[in-house]
C-alpha atoms as a PDB file:
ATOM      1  CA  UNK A   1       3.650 109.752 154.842  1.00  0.00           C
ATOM      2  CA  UNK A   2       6.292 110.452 157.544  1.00  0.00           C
ATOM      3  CA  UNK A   3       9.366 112.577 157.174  1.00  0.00           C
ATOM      4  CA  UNK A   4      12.635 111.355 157.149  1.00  0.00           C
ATOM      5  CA  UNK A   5      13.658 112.297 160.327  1.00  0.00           C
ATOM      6  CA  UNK A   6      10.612 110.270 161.538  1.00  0.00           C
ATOM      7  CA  UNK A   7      11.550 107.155 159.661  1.00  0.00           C
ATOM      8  CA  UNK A   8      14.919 107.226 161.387  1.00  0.00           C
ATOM      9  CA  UNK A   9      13.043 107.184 164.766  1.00  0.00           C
ATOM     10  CA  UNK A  10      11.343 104.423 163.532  1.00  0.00           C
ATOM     11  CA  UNK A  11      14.451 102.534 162.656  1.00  0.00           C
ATOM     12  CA  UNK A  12      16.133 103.667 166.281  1.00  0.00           C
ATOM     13  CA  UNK A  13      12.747 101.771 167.911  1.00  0.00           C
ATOM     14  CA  UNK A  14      13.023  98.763 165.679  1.00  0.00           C
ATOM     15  CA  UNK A  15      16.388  98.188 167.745  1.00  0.00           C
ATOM     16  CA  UNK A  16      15.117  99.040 171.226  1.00  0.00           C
ATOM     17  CA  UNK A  17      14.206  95.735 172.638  1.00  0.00           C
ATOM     18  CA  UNK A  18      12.317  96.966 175.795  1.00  0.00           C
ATOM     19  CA  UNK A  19       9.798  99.253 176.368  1.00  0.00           C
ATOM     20  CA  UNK A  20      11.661 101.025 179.205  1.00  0.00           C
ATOM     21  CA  UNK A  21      14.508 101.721 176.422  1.00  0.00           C
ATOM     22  CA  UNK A  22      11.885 103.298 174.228  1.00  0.00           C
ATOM     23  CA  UNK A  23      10.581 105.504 176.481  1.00  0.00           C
ATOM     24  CA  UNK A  24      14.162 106.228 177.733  1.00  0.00           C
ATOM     25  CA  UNK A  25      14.612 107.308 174.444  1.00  0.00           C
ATOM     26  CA  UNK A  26      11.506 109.298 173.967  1.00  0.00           C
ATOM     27  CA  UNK A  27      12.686 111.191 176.860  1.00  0.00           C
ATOM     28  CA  UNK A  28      15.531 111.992 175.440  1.00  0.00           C
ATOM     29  CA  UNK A  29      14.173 113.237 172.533  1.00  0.00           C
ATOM     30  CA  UNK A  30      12.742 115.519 174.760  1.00  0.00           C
ATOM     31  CA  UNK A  31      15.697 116.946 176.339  1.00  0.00           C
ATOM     32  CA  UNK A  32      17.070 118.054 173.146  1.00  0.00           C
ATOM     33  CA  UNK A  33      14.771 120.452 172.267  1.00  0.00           C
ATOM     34  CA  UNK A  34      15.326 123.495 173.420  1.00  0.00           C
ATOM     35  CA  UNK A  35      13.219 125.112 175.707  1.00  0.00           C
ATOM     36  CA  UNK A  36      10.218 127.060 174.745  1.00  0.00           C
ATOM     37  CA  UNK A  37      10.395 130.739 175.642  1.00  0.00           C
ATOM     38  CA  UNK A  38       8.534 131.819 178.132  1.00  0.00           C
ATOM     39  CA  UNK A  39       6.802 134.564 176.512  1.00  0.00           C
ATOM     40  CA  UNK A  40       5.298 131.693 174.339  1.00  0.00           C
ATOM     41  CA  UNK A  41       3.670 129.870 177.320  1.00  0.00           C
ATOM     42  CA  UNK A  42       0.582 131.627 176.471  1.00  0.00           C
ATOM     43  CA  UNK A  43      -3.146 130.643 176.659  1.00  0.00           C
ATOM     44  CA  UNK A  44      -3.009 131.106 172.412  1.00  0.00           C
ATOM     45  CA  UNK A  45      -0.359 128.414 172.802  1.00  0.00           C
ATOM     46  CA  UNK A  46      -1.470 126.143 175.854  1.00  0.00           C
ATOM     47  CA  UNK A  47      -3.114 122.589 174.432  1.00  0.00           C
ATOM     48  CA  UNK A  48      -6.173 121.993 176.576  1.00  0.00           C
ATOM     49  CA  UNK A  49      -6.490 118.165 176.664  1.00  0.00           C
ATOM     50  CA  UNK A  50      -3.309 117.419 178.366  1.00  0.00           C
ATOM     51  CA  UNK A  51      -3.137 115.848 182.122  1.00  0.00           C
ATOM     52  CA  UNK A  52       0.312 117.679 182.184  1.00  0.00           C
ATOM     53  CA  UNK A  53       1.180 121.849 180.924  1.00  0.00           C
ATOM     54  CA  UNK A  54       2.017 121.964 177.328  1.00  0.00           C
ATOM     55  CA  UNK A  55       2.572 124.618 174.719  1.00  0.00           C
ATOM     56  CA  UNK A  56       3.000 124.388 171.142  1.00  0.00           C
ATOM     57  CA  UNK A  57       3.711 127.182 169.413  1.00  0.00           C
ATOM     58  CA  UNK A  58       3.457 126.577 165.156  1.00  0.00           C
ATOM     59  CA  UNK A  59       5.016 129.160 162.911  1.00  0.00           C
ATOM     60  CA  UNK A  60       4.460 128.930 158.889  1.00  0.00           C
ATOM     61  CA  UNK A  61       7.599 130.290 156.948  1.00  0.00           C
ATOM     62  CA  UNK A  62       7.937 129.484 153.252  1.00  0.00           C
ATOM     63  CA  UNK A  63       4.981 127.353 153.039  1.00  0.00           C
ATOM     64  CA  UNK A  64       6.610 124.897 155.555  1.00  0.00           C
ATOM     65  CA  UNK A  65       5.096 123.894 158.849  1.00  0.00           C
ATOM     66  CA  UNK A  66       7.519 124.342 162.090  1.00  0.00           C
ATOM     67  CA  UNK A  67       6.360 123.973 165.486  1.00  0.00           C
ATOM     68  CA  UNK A  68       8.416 124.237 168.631  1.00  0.00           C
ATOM     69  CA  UNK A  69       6.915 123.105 172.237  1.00  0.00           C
ATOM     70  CA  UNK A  70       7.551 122.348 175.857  1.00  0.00           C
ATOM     71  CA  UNK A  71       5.842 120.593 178.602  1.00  0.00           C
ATOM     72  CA  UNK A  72       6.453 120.384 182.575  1.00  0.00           C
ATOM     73  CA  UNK A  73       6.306 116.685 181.904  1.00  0.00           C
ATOM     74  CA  UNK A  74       9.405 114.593 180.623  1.00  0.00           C
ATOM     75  CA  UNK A  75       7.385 112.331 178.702  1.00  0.00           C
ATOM     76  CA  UNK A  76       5.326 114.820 177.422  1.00  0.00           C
ATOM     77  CA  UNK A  77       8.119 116.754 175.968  1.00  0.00           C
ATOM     78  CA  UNK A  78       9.470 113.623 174.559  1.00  0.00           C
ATOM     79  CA  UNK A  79       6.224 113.021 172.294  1.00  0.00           C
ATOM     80  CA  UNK A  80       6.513 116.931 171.461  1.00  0.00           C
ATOM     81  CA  UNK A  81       9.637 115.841 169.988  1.00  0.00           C
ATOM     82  CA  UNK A  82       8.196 112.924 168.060  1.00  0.00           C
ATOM     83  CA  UNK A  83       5.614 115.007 166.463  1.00  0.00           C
ATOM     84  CA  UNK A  84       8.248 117.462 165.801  1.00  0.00           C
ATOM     85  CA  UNK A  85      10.245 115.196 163.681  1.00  0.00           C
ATOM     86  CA  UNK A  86       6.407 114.158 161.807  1.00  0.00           C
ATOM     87  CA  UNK A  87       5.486 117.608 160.894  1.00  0.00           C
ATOM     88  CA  UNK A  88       8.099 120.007 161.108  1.00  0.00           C
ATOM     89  CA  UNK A  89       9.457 121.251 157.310  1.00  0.00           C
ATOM     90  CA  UNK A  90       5.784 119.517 155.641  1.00  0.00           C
ATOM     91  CA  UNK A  91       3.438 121.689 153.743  1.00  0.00           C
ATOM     92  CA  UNK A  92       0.280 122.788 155.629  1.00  0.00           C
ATOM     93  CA  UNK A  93      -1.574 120.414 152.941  1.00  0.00           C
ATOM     94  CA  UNK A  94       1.264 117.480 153.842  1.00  0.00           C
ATOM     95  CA  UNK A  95       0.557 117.900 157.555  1.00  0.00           C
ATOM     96  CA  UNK A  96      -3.170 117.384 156.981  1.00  0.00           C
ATOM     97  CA  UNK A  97      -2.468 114.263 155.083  1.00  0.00           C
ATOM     98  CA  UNK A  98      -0.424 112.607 157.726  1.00  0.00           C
ATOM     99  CA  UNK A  99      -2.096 110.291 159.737  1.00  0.00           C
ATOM    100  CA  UNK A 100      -0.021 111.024 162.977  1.00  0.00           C
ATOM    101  CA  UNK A 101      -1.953 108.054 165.010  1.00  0.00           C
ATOM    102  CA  UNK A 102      -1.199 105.374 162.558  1.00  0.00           C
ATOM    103  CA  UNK A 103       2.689 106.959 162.531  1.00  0.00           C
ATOM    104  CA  UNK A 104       2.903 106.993 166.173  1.00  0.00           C
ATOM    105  CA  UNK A 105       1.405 103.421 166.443  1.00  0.00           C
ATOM    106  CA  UNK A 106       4.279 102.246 164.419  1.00  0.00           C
ATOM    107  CA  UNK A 107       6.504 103.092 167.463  1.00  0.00           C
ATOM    108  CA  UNK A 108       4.259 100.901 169.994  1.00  0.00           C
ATOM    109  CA  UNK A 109       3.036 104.019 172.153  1.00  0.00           C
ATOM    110  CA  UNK A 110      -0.635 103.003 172.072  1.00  0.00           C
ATOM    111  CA  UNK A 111       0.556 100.208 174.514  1.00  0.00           C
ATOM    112  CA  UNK A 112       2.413 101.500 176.683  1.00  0.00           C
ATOM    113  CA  UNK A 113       1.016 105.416 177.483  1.00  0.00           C
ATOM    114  CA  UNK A 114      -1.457 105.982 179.819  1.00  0.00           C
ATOM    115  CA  UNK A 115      -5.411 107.074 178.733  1.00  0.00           C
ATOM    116  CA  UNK A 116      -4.677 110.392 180.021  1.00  0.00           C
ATOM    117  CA  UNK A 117      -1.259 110.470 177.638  1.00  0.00           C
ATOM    118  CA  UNK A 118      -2.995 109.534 174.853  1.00  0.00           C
ATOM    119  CA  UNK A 119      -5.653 111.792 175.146  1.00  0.00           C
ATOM    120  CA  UNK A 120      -3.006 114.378 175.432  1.00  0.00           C
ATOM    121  CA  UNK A 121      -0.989 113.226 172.228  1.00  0.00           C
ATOM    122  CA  UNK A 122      -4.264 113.293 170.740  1.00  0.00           C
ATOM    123  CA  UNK A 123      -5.021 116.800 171.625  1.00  0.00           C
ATOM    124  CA  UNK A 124      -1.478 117.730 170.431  1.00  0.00           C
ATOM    125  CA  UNK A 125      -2.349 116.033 166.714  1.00  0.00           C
ATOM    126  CA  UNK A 126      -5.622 117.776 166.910  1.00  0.00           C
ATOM    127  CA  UNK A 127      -3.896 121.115 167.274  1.00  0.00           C
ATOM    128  CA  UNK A 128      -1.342 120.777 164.661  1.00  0.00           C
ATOM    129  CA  UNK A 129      -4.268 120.043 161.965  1.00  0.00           C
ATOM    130  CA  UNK A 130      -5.962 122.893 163.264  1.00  0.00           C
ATOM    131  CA  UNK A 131      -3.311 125.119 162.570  1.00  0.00           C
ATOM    132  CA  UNK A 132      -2.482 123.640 159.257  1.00  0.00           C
ATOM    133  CA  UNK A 133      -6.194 123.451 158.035  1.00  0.00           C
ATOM    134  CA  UNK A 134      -6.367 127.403 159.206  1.00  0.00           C
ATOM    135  CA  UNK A 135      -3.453 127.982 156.632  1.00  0.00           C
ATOM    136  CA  UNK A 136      -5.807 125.867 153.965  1.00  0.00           C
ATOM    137  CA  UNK A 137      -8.458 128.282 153.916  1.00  0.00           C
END
């Protein structure tokens, strides 16, 4: 189950022929968030996993699921983005039910990131869940 605004990433990739314009793209998602503040670029909020600095910082308002990030890496903040637009405005119970490595392979990354990226991405997922199985119990 992916959110709308992750479908419509899905349909933007289904028209990018290359791989360079996907990750151009990625990237760019990545630019558009806004920076997270640096009082939030904590060790509570650092991912350990990562090859590259990242912070994700998950609020639950309402009974939905937000996160906001950053990253000193382009790409990085790019797939911040991605799993932004996966998660953000679910249920803690929705976001344990996605299965954010099946969603992600619909957009090709498997191929095309690096082990250490994907072992990053990975620890990013595994955070999220963690966050949203705390609010489960």
């Amino acid at each position: 189950m992916a959110s709308p605004a992750f479908e419509e990433i899905v349909e933007d990739f289904e028209f990018l022929e290359d791989w360079e314009d996907r990750y151009r793209y990625v990237i760019e998602q990545g630019k558009a968030m806004d920076p997270l503040e640096d009082a939030l670029k904590v060790p509570a909020t650092k991912v350990d996993g990562c090859a590259s600095q990242v912070w994700l910082h998950p609020v639950i308002e309402n009974g939905q699921f937000h996160f906001d990030g950053d990253s000193d890496a382009m790409i990085v903040k790019g797939l911040i983005a991605l799993l932004r637009s996966l998660y953000n405005g679910l249920s803690p119970t929705e976001v344990l039910t996605v299965d954010a490595r099946a969603e992600m392979t619909r957009l090709g990354l498997n191929d095309h990131l690096s082990a250490q990226r994907s072992n990053g991405l990975r620890a990013m997922i595994e955070r999220v869940q963690l966050v949203a199985g705390a609010q489960e119990n």
